[in-house]
C-alpha atoms as a PDB file:
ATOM      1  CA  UNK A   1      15.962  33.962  12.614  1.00  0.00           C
ATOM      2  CA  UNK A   2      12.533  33.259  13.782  1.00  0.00           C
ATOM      3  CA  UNK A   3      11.694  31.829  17.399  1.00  0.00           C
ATOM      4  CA  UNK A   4      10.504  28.349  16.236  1.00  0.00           C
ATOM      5  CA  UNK A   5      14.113  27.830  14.322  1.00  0.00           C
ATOM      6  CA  UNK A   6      16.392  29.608  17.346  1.00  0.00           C
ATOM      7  CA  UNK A   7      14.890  26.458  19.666  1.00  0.00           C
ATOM      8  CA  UNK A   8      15.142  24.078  17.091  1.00  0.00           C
ATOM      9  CA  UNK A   9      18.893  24.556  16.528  1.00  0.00           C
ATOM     10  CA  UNK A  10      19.557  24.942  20.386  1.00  0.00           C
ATOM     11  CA  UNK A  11      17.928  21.425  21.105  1.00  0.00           C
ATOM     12  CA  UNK A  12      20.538  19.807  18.325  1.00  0.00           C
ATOM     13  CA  UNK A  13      23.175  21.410  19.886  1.00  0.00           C
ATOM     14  CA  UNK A  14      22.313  20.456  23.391  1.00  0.00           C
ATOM     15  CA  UNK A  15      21.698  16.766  22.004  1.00  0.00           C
ATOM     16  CA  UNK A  16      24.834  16.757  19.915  1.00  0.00           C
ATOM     17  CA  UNK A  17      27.040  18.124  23.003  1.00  0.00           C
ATOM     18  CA  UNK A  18      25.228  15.744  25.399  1.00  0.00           C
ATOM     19  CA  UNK A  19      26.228  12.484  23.010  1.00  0.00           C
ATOM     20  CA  UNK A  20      29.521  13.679  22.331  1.00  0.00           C
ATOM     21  CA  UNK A  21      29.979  13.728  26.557  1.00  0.00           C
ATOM     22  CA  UNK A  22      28.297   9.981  26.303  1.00  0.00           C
ATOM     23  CA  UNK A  23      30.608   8.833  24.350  1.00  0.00           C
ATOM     24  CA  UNK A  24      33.703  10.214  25.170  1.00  0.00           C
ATOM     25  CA  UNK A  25      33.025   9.535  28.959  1.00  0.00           C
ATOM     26  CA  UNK A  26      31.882   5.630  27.821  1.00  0.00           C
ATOM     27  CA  UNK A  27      34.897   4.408  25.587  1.00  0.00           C
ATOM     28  CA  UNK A  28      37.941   5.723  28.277  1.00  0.00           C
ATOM     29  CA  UNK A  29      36.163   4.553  31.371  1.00  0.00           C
ATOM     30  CA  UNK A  30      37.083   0.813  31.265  1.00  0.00           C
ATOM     31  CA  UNK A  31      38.323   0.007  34.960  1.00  0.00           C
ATOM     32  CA  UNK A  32      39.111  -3.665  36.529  1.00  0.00           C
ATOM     33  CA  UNK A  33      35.823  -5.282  37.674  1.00  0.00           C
ATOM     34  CA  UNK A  34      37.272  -8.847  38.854  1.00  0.00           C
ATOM     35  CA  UNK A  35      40.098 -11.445  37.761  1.00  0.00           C
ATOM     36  CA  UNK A  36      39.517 -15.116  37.639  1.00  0.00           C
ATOM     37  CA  UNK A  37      41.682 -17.878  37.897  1.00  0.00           C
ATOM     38  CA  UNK A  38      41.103 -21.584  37.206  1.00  0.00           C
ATOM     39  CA  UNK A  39      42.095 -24.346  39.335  1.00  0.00           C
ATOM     40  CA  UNK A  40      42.436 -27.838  40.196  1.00  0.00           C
ATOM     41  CA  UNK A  41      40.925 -28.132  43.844  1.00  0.00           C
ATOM     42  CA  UNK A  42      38.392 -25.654  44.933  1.00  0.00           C
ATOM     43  CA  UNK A  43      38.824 -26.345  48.359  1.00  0.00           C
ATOM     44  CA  UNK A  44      42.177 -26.437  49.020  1.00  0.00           C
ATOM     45  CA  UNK A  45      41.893 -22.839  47.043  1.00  0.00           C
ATOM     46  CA  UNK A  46      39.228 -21.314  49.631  1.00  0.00           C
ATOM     47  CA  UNK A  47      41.351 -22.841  52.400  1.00  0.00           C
ATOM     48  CA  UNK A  48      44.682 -20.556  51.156  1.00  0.00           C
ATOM     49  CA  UNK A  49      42.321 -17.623  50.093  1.00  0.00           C
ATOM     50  CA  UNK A  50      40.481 -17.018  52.976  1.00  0.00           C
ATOM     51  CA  UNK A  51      43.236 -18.925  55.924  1.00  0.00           C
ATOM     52  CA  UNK A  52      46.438 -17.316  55.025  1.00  0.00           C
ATOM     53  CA  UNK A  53      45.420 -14.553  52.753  1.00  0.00           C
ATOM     54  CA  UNK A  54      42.642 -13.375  54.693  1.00  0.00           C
ATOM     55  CA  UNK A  55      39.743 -12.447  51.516  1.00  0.00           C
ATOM     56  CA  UNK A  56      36.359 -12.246  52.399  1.00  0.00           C
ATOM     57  CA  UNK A  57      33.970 -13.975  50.401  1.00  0.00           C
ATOM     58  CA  UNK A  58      31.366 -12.084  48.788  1.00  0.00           C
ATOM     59  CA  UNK A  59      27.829 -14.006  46.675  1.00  0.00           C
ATOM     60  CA  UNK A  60      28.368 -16.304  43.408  1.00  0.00           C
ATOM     61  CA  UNK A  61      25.660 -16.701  41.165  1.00  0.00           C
ATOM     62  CA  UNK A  62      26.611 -20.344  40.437  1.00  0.00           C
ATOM     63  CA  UNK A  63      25.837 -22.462  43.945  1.00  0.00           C
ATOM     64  CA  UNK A  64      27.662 -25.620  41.899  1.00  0.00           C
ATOM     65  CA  UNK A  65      30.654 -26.321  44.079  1.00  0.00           C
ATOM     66  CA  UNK A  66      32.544 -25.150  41.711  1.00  0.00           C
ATOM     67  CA  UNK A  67      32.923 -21.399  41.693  1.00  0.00           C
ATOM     68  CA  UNK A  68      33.970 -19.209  44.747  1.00  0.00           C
ATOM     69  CA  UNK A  69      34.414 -14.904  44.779  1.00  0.00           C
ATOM     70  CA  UNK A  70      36.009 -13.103  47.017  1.00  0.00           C
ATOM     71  CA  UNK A  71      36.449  -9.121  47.646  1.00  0.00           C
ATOM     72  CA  UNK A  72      39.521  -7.721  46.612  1.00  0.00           C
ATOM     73  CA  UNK A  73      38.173  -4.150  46.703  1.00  0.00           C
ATOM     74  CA  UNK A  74      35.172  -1.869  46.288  1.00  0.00           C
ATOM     75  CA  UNK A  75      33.499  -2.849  43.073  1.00  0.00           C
ATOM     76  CA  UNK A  76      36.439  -5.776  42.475  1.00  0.00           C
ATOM     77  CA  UNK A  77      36.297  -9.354  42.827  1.00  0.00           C
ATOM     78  CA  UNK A  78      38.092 -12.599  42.136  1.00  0.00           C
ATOM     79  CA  UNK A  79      36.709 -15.562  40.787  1.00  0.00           C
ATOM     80  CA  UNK A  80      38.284 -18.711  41.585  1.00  0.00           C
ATOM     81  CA  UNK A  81      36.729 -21.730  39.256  1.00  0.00           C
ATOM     82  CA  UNK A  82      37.482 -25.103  39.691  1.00  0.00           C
ATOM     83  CA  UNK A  83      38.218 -27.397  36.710  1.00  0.00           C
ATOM     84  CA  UNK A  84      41.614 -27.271  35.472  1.00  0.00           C
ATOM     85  CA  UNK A  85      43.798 -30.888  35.170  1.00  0.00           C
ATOM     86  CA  UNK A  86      46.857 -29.779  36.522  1.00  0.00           C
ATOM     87  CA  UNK A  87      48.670 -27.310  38.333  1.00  0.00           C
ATOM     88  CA  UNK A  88      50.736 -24.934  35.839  1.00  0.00           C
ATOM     89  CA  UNK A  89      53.588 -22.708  35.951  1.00  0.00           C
ATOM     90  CA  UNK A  90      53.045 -19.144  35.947  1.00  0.00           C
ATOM     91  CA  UNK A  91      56.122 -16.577  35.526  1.00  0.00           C
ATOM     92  CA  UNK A  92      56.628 -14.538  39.057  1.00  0.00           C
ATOM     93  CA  UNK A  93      56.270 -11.128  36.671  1.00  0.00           C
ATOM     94  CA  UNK A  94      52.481 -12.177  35.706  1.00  0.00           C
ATOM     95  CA  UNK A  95      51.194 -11.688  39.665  1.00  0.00           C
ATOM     96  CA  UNK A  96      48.650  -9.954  41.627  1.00  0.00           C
ATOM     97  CA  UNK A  97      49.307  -8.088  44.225  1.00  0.00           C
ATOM     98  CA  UNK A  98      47.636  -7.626  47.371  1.00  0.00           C
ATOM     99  CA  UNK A  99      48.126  -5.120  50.659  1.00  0.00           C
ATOM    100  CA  UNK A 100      48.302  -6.137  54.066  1.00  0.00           C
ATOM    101  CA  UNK A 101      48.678  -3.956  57.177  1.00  0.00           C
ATOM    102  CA  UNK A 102      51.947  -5.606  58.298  1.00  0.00           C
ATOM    103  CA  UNK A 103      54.248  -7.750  55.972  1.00  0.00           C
ATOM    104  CA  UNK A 104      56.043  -8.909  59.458  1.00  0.00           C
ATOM    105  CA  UNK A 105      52.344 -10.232  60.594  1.00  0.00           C
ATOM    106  CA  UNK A 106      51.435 -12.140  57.075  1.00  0.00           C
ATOM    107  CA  UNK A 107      55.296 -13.739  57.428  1.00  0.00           C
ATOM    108  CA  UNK A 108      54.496 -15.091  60.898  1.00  0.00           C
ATOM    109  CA  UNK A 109      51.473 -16.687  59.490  1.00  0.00           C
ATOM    110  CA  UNK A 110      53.323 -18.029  56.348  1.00  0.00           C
ATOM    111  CA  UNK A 111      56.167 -19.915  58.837  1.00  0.00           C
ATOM    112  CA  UNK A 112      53.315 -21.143  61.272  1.00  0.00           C
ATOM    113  CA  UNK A 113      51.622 -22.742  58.115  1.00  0.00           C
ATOM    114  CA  UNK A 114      54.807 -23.643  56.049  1.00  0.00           C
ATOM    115  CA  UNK A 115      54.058 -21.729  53.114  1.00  0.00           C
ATOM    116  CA  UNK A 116      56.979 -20.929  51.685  1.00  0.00           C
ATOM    117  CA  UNK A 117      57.970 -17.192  49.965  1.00  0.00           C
ATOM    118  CA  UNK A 118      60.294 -14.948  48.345  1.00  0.00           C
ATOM    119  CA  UNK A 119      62.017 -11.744  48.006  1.00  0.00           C
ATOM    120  CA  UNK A 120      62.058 -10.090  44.322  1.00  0.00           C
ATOM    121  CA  UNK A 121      65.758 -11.582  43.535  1.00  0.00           C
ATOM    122  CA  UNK A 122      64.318 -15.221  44.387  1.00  0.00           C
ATOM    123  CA  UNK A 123      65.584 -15.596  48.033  1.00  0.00           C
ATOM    124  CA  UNK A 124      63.623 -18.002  50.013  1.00  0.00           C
ATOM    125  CA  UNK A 125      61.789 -17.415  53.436  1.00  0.00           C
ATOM    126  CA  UNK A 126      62.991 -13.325  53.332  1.00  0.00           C
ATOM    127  CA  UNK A 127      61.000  -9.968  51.934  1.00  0.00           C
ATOM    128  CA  UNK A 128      62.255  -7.226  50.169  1.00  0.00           C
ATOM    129  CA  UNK A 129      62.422  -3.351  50.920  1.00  0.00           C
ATOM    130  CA  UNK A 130      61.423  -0.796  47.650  1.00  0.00           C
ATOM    131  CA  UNK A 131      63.215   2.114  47.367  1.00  0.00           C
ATOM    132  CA  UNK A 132      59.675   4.265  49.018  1.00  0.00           C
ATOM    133  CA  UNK A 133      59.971   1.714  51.607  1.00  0.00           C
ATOM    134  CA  UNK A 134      57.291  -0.811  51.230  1.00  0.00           C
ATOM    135  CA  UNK A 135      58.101  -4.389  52.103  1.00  0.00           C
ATOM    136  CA  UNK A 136      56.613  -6.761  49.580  1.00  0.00           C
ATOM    137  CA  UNK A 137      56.971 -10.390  49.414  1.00  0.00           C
ATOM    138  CA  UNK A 138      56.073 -13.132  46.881  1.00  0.00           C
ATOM    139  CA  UNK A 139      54.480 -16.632  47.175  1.00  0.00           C
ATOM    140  CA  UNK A 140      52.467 -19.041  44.752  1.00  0.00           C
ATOM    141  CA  UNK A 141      49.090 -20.418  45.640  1.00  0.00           C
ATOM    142  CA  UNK A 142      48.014 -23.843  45.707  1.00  0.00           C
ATOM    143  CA  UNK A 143      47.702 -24.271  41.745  1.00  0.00           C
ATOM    144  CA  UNK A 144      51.031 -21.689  40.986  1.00  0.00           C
ATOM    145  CA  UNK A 145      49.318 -18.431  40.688  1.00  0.00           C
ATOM    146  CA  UNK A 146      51.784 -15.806  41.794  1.00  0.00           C
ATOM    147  CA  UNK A 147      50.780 -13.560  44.827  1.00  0.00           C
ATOM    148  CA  UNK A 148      52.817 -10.082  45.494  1.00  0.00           C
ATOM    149  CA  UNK A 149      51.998  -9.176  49.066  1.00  0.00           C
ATOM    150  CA  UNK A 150      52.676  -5.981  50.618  1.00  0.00           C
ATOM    151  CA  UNK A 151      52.166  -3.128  52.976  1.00  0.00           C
ATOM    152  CA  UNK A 152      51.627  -0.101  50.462  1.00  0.00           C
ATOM    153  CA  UNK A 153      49.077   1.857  51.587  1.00  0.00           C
ATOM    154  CA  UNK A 154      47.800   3.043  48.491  1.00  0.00           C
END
């Protein structure tokens, strides 16, 4: 096999093993990039998201009055968009879940507001304990969006 025909075949290999890498590497690397949720009063929102849960608000694109993000994480965000009529109900299952430092800190806060909460079973005003330990806790935000809190540190 002559020189000219060795190279050619090597640069379709190299081009057919470099696409195959592409798109093997695109179509399983989905990962979370924000959530939104849609609500009735923006600014009752913001005051629960950033007063009792504590999220830091990052830059929306919108400046309407009607949009706010927040950091949940490196590279993820939540979107909170005003508009909807009513408040809804949301099954307890469907949640997010967020970490604090100290479960026994965020409940202080949630007494000294009146914000009421839940174990898993449904018990009012208590946590829970998983079996590895972690306390979690469960609440609903201003429009009935469920909220797992806990200390997991990972």
């Amino acid at each position: 096999m002559n020189h000219f025909l060795r190279y050619r075949l090597l640069v379709i290999l190299l081009l057919a093993l470099s696409l195959q890498g592409y798109t093997q590497s695109n179509t399983s690397s989905a990962h979370i990039n924000h959530v939104a949720i849609f609500v009735k009063n923006l600014t009752v929102t913001k005051a629960f998201y950033e007063n009792i849960v504590g999220l830091d608000t990052i830059p929306e694109p919108f400046h309407d009055g009607k949009h706010a993000w927040y950091n949940l994480g490196p590279g993820v965000s939540m979107h909170v968009i005003e508009g909807a009529s009513k408040k809804k109900e949301y099954y307890k299952n469907q949640h997010t879940c967020l970490s604090v430092t100290s479960v026994d800190d965020f409940v202080d806060l949630l007494k000294k507001n009146k914000i009421t909460f839940e174990d898993v079973k449904g018990n009012k005003n208590v946590y829970s304990n998983r079996v590895d330990g972690v306390k979690q806790l469960w609440l609903q935000d201003p429009d009935g969006y469920w909220l797992e809190i806990n200390d997991a540190r990972d």
